[in-house]
C-alpha atoms as a PDB file:
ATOM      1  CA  UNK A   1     -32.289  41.432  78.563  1.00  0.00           C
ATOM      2  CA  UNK A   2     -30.502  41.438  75.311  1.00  0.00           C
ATOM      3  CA  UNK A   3     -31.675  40.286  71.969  1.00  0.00           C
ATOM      4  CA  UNK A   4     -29.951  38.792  68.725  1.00  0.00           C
ATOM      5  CA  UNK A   5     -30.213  38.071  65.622  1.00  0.00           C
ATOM      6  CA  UNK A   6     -29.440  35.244  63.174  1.00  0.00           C
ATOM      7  CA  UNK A   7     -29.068  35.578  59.767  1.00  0.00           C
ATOM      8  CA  UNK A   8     -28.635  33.652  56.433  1.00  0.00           C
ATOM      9  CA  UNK A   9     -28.787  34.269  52.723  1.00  0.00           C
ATOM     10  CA  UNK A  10     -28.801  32.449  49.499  1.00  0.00           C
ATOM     11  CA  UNK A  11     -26.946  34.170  46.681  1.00  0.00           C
ATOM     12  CA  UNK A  12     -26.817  34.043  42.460  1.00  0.00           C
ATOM     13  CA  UNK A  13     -23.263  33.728  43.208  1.00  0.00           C
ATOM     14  CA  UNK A  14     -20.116  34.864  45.533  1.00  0.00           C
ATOM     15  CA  UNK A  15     -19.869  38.161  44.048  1.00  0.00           C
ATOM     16  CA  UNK A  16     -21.537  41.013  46.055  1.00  0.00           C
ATOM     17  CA  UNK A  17     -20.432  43.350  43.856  1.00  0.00           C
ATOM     18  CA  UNK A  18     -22.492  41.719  40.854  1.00  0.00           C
ATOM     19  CA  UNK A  19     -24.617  38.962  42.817  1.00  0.00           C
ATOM     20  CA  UNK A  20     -27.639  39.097  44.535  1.00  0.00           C
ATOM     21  CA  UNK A  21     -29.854  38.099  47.517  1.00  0.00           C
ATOM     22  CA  UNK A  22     -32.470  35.820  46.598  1.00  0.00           C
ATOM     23  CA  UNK A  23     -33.465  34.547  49.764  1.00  0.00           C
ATOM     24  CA  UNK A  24     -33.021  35.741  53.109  1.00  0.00           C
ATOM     25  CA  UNK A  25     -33.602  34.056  56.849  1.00  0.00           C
ATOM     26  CA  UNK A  26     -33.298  35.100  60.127  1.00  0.00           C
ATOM     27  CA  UNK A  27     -33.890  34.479  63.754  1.00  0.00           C
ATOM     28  CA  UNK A  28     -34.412  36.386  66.745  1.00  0.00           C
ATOM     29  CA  UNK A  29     -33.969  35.565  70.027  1.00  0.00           C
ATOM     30  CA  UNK A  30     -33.246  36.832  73.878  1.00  0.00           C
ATOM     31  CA  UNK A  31     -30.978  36.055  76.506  1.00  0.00           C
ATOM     32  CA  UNK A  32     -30.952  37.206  79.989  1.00  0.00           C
ATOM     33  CA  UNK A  33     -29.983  36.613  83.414  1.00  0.00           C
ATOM     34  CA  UNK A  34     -33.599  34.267  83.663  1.00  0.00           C
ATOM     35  CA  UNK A  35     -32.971  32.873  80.575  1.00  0.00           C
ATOM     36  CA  UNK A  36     -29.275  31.957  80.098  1.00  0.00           C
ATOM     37  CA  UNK A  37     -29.090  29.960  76.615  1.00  0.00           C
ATOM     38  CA  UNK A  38     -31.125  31.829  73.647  1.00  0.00           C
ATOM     39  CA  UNK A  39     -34.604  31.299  73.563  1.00  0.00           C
ATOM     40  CA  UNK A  40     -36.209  31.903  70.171  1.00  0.00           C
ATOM     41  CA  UNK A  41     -38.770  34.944  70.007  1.00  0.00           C
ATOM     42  CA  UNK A  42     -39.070  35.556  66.345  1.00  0.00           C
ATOM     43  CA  UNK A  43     -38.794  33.898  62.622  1.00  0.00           C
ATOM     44  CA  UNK A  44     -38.703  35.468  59.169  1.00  0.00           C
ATOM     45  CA  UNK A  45     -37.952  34.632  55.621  1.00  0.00           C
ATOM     46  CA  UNK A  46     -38.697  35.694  52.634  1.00  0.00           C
ATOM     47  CA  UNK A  47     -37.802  35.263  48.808  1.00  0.00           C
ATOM     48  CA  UNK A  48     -36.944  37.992  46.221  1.00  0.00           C
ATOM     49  CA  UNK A  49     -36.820  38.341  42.323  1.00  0.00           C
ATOM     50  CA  UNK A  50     -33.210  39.218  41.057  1.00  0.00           C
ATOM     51  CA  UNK A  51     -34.266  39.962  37.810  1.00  0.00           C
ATOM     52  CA  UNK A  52     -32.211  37.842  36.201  1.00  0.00           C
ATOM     53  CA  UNK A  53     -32.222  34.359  35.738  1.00  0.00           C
ATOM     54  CA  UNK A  54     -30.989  31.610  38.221  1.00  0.00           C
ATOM     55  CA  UNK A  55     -27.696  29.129  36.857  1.00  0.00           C
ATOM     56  CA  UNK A  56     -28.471  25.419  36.726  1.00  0.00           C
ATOM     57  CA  UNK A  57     -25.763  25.656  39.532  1.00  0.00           C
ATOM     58  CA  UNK A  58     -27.749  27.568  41.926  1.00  0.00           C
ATOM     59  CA  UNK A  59     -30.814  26.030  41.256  1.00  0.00           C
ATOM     60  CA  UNK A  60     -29.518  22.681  42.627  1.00  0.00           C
ATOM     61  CA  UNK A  61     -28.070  24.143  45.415  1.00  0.00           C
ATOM     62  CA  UNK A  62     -30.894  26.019  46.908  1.00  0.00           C
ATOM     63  CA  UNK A  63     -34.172  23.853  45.100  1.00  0.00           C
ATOM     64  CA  UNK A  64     -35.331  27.616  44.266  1.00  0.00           C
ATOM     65  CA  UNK A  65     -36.457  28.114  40.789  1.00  0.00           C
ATOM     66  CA  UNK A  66     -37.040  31.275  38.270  1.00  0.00           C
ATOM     67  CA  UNK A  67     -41.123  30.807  39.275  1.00  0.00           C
ATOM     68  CA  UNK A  68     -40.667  30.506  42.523  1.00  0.00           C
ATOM     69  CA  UNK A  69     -38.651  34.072  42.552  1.00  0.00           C
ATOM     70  CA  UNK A  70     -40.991  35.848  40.352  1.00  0.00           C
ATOM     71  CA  UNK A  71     -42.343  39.362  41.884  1.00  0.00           C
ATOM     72  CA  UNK A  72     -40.906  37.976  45.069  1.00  0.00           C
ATOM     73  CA  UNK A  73     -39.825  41.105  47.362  1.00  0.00           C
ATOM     74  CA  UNK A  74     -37.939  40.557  50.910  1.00  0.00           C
ATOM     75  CA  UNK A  75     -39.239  43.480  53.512  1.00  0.00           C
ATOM     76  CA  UNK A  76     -36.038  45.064  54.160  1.00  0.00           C
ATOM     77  CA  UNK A  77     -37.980  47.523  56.176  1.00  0.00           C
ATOM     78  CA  UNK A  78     -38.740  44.471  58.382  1.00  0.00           C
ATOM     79  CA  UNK A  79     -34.957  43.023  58.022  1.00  0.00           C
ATOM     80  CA  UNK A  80     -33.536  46.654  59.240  1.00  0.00           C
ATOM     81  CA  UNK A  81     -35.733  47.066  62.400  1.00  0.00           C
ATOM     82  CA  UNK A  82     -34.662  43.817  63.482  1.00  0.00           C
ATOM     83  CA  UNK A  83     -30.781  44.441  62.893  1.00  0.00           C
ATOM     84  CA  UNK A  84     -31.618  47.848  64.501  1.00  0.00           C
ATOM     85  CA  UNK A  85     -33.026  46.353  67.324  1.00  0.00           C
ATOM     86  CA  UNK A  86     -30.500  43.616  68.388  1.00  0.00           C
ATOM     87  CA  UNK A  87     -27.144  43.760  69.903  1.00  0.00           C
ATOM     88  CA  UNK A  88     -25.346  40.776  68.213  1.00  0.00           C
ATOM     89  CA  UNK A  89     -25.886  39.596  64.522  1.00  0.00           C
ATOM     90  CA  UNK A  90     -24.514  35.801  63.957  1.00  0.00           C
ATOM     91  CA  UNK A  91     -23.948  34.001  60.918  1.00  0.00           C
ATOM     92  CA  UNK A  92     -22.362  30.974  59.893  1.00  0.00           C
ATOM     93  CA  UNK A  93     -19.370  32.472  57.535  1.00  0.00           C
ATOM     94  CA  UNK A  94     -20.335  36.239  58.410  1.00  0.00           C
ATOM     95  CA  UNK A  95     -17.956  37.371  56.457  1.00  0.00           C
ATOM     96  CA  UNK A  96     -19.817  36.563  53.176  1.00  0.00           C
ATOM     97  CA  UNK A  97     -23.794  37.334  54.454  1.00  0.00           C
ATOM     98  CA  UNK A  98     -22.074  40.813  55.528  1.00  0.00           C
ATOM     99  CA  UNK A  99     -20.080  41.364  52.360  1.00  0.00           C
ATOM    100  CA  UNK A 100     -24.322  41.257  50.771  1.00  0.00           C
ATOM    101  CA  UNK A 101     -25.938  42.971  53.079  1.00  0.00           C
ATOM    102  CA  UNK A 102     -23.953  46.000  53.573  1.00  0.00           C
ATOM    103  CA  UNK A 103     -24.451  46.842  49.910  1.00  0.00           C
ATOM    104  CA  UNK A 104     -28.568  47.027  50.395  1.00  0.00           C
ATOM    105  CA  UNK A 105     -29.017  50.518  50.294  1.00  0.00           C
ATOM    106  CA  UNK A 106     -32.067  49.313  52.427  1.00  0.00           C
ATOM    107  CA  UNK A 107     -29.560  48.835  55.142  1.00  0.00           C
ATOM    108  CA  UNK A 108     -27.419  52.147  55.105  1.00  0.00           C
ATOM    109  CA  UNK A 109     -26.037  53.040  58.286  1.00  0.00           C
ATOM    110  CA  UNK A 110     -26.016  49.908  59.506  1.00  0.00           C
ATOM    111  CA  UNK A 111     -22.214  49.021  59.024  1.00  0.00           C
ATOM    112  CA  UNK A 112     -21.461  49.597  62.832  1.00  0.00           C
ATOM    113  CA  UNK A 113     -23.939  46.558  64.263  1.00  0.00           C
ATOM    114  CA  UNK A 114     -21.768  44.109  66.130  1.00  0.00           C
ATOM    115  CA  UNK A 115     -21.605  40.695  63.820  1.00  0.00           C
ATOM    116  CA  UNK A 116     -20.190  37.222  64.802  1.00  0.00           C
ATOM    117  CA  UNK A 117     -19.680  34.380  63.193  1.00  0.00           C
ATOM    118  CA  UNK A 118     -20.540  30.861  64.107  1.00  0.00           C
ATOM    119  CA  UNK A 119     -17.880  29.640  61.980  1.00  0.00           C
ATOM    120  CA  UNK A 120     -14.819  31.373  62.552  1.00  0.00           C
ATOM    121  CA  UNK A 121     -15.501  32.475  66.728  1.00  0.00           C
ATOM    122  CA  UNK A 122     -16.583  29.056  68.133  1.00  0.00           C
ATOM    123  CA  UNK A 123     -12.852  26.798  68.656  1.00  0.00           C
ATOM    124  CA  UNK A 124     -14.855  23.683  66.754  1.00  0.00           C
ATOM    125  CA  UNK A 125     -11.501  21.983  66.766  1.00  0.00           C
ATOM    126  CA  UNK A 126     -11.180  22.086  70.044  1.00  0.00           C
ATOM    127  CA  UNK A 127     -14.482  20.667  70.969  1.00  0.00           C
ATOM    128  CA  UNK A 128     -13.290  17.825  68.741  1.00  0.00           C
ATOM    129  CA  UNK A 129     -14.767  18.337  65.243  1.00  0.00           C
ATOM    130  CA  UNK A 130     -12.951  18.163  62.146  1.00  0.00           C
ATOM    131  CA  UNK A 131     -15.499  20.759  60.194  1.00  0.00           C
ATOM    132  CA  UNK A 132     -16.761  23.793  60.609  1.00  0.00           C
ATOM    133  CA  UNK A 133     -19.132  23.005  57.732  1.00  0.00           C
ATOM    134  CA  UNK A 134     -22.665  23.810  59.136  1.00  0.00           C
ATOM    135  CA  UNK A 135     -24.497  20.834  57.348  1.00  0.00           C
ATOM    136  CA  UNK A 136     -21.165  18.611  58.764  1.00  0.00           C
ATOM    137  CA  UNK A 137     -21.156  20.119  61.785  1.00  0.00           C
ATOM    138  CA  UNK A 138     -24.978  19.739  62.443  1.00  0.00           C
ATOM    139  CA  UNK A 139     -24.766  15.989  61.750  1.00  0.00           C
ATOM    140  CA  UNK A 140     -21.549  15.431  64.675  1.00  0.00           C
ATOM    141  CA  UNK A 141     -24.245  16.948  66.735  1.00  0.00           C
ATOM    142  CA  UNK A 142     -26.908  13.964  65.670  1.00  0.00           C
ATOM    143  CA  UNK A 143     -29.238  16.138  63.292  1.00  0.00           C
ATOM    144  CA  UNK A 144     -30.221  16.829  60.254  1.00  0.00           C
ATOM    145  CA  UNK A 145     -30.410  19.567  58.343  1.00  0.00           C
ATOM    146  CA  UNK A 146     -33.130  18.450  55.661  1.00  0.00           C
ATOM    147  CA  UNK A 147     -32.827  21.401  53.640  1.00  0.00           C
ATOM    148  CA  UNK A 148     -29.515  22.879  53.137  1.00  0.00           C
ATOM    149  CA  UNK A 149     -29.277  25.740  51.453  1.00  0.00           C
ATOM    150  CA  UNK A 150     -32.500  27.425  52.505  1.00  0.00           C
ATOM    151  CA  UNK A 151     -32.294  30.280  54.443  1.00  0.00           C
ATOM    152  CA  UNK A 152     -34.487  30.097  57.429  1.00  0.00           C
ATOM    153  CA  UNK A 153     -33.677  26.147  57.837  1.00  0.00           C
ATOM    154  CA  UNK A 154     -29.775  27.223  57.730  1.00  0.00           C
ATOM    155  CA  UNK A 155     -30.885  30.087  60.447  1.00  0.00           C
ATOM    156  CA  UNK A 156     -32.292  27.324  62.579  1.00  0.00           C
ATOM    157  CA  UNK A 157     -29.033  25.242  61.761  1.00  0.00           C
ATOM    158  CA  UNK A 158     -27.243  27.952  62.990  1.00  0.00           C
ATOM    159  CA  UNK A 159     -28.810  28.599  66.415  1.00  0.00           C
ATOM    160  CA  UNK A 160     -29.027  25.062  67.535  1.00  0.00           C
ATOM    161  CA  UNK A 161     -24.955  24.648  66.682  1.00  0.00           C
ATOM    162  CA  UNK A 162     -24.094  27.870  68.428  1.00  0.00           C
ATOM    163  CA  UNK A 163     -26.660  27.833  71.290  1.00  0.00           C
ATOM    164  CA  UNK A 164     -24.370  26.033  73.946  1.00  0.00           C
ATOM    165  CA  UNK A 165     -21.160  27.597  72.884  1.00  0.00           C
ATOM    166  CA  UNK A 166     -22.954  31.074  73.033  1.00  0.00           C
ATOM    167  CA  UNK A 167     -20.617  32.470  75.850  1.00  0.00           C
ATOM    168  CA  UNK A 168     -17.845  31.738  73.479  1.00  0.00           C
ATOM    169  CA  UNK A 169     -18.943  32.871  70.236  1.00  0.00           C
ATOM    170  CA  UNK A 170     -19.736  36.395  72.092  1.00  0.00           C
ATOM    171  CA  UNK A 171     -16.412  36.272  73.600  1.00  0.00           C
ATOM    172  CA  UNK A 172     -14.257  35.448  70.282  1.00  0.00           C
ATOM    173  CA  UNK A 173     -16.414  37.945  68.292  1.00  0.00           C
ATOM    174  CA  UNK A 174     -15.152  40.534  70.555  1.00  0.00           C
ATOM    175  CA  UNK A 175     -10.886  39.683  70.347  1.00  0.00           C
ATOM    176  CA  UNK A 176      -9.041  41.145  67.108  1.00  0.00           C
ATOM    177  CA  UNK A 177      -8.028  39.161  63.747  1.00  0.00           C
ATOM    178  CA  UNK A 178      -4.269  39.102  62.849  1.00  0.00           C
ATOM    179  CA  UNK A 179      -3.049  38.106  59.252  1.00  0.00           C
ATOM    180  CA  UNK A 180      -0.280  35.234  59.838  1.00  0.00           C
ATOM    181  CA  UNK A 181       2.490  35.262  56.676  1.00  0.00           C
ATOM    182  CA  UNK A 182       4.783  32.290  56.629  1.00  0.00           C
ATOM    183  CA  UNK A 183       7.200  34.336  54.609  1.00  0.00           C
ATOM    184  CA  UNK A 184       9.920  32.010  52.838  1.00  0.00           C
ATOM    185  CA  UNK A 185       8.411  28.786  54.512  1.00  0.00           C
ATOM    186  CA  UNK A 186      10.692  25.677  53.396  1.00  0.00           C
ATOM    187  CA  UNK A 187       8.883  23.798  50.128  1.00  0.00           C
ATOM    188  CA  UNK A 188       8.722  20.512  51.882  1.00  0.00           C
ATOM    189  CA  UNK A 189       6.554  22.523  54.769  1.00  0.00           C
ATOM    190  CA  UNK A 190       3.590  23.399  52.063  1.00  0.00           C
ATOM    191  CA  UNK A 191       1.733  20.186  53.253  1.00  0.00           C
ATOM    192  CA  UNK A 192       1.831  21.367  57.261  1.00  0.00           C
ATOM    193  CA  UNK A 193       0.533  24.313  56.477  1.00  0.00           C
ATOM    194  CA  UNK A 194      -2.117  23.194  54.787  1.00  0.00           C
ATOM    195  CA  UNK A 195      -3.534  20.763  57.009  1.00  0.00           C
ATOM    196  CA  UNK A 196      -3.167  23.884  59.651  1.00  0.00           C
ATOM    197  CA  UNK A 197      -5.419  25.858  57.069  1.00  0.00           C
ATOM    198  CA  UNK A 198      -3.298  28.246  55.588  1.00  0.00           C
ATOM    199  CA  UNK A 199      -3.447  29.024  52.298  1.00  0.00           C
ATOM    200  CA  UNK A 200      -1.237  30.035  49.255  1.00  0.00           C
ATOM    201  CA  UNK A 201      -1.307  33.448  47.988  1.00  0.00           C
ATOM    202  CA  UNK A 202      -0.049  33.194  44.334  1.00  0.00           C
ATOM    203  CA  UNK A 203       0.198  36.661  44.132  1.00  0.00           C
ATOM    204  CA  UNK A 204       2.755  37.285  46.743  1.00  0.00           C
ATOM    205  CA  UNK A 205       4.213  34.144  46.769  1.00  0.00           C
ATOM    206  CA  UNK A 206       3.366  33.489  50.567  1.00  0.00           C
ATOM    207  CA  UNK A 207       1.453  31.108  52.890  1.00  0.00           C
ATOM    208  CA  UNK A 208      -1.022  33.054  55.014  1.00  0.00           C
ATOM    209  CA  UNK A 209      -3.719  32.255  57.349  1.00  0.00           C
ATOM    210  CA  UNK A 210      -6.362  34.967  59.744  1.00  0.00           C
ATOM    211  CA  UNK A 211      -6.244  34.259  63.560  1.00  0.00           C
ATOM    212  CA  UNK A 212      -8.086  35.209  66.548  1.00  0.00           C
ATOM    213  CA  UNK A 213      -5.803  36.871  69.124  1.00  0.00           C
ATOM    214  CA  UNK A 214      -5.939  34.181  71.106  1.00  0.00           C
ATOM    215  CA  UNK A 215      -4.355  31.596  69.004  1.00  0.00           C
ATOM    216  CA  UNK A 216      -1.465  33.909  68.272  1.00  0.00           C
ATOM    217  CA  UNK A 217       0.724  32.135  70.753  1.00  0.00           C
ATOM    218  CA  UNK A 218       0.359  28.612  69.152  1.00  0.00           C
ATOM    219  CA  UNK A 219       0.816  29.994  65.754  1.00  0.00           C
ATOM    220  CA  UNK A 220       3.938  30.406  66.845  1.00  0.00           C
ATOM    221  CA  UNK A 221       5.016  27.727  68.548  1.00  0.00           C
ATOM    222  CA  UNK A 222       3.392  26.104  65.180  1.00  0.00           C
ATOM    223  CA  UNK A 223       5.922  27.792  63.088  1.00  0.00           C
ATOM    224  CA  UNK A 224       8.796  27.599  65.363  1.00  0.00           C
ATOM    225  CA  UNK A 225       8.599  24.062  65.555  1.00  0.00           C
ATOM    226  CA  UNK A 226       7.152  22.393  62.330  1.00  0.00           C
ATOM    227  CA  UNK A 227       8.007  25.063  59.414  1.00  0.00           C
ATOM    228  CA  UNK A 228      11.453  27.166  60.633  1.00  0.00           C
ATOM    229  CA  UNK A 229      12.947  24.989  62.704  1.00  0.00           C
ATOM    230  CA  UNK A 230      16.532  26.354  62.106  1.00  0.00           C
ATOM    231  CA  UNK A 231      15.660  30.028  61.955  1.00  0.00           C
ATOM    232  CA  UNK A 232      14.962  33.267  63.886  1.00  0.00           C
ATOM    233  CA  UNK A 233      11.433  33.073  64.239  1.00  0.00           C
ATOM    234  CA  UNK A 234      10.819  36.607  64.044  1.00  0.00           C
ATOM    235  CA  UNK A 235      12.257  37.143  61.197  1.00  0.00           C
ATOM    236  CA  UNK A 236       9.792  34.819  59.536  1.00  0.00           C
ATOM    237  CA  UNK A 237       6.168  35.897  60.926  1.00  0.00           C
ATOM    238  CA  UNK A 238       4.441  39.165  60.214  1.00  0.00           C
ATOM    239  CA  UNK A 239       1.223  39.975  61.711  1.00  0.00           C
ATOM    240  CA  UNK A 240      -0.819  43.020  60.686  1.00  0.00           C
END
């Protein structure tokens, strides 16, 4: 039998450098040979004072107030045993619940556990949805998440979403990333490649966009066909 873990946080910003964790959710659950969709075995969330106080912003966003954090603690000792003990942590934009917890000092050690994210490794696309918003994405599946923006309710979100794609998510979480750089991409192809979700890095003057390995091959055919048309192909796509 394995066991996993879901996890979700609410923030004072986007930061983890200078943020912090305010409120914390997660969800355990098993999956075996008798039991081949995750069945829930565990719930836990918790609040915590950041010592600082909340922006109007966040406030709105999460319903959580300054009272409502005050003396608040979340048992990391709790939150590590249970990242300890499972062999898949999923959230819904990992990247950024990750980025925070990996600067706990609580959590030291940790940086190895296997993460996936509901997000990024389920094709939502290709199951025919236009979002990979969770609130969005949770209403194309006829329900409602009544309160956004709350840890342990986002947690639960989260597992009903990914719960029949499961086999996929694990899947995709194992396969590589690759950066894609439409390097000198024609002006008049800006508008292609942003409806194909890559974005403009002002920096270095380039279009870019991350890929699972398995959607290298239509990136290409992508690019060969809509955005360099007349060119060596090659000579136009980087991947690193």
């Amino acid at each position: 039998m394995d066991t996993g873990l879901i996890i979700d946080l609410e923030t004072t910003g986007i930061d983890p450098e200078t943020d912090k964790i305010i409120e914390l959710g997660l969800i355990e659950f098993r999956i075996s040979e008798d039991v081949p969709v995750p069945a829930i075995t565990n719930m836990y969330g918790a609040v915590e004072d950041p010592k600082q106080a909340l922006s109007e912003e966040i406030k709105k966003i999460t319903g959580l107030d300054d009272y409502m954090l005050q003396g608040q603690k979340i048992d990391w000792v709790y939150v590590r045993a249970a990242i300890q003990r499972s062999s898949i942590i999923i959230a819904h934009n990992a990247d950024f619940d990750r980025s925070f917890l990996e600067k706990r000092a609580e959590l030291a050690g940790l940086e190895d556990a296997h993460w996936a994210c509901s997000m990024k490794h389920i094709d939502w696309a290709k199951h025919g949805f236009k979002t990979r918003a969770l609130n969005y994405l949770a209403a194309d599946h006829g329900f409602v998440n009544s309160f956004a923006h709350r840890a342990l309710f986002d947690c639960a979100t989260t597992f009903r979403l990914m719960s029949p794609y499961f086999a996929e998510l694990v899947r995709k979480s194992f396969m590589k990333e690759y950066r894609v750089f439409a390097t000198a991409a024609p002006f008049e192809s800006k508008d292609k490649l942003k409806a194909r979700a890559y974005r403009w890095d002002g920096a270095k003057r380039v279009w870019y966009k991350t890929v699972l390995e398995d959607m290298i091959e239509s990136e290409r055919v992508f690019l060969a066909e809509e955005v360099y048309p007349d060119a060596d192909l090659h000579e136009e796509l980087i991947l690193s």
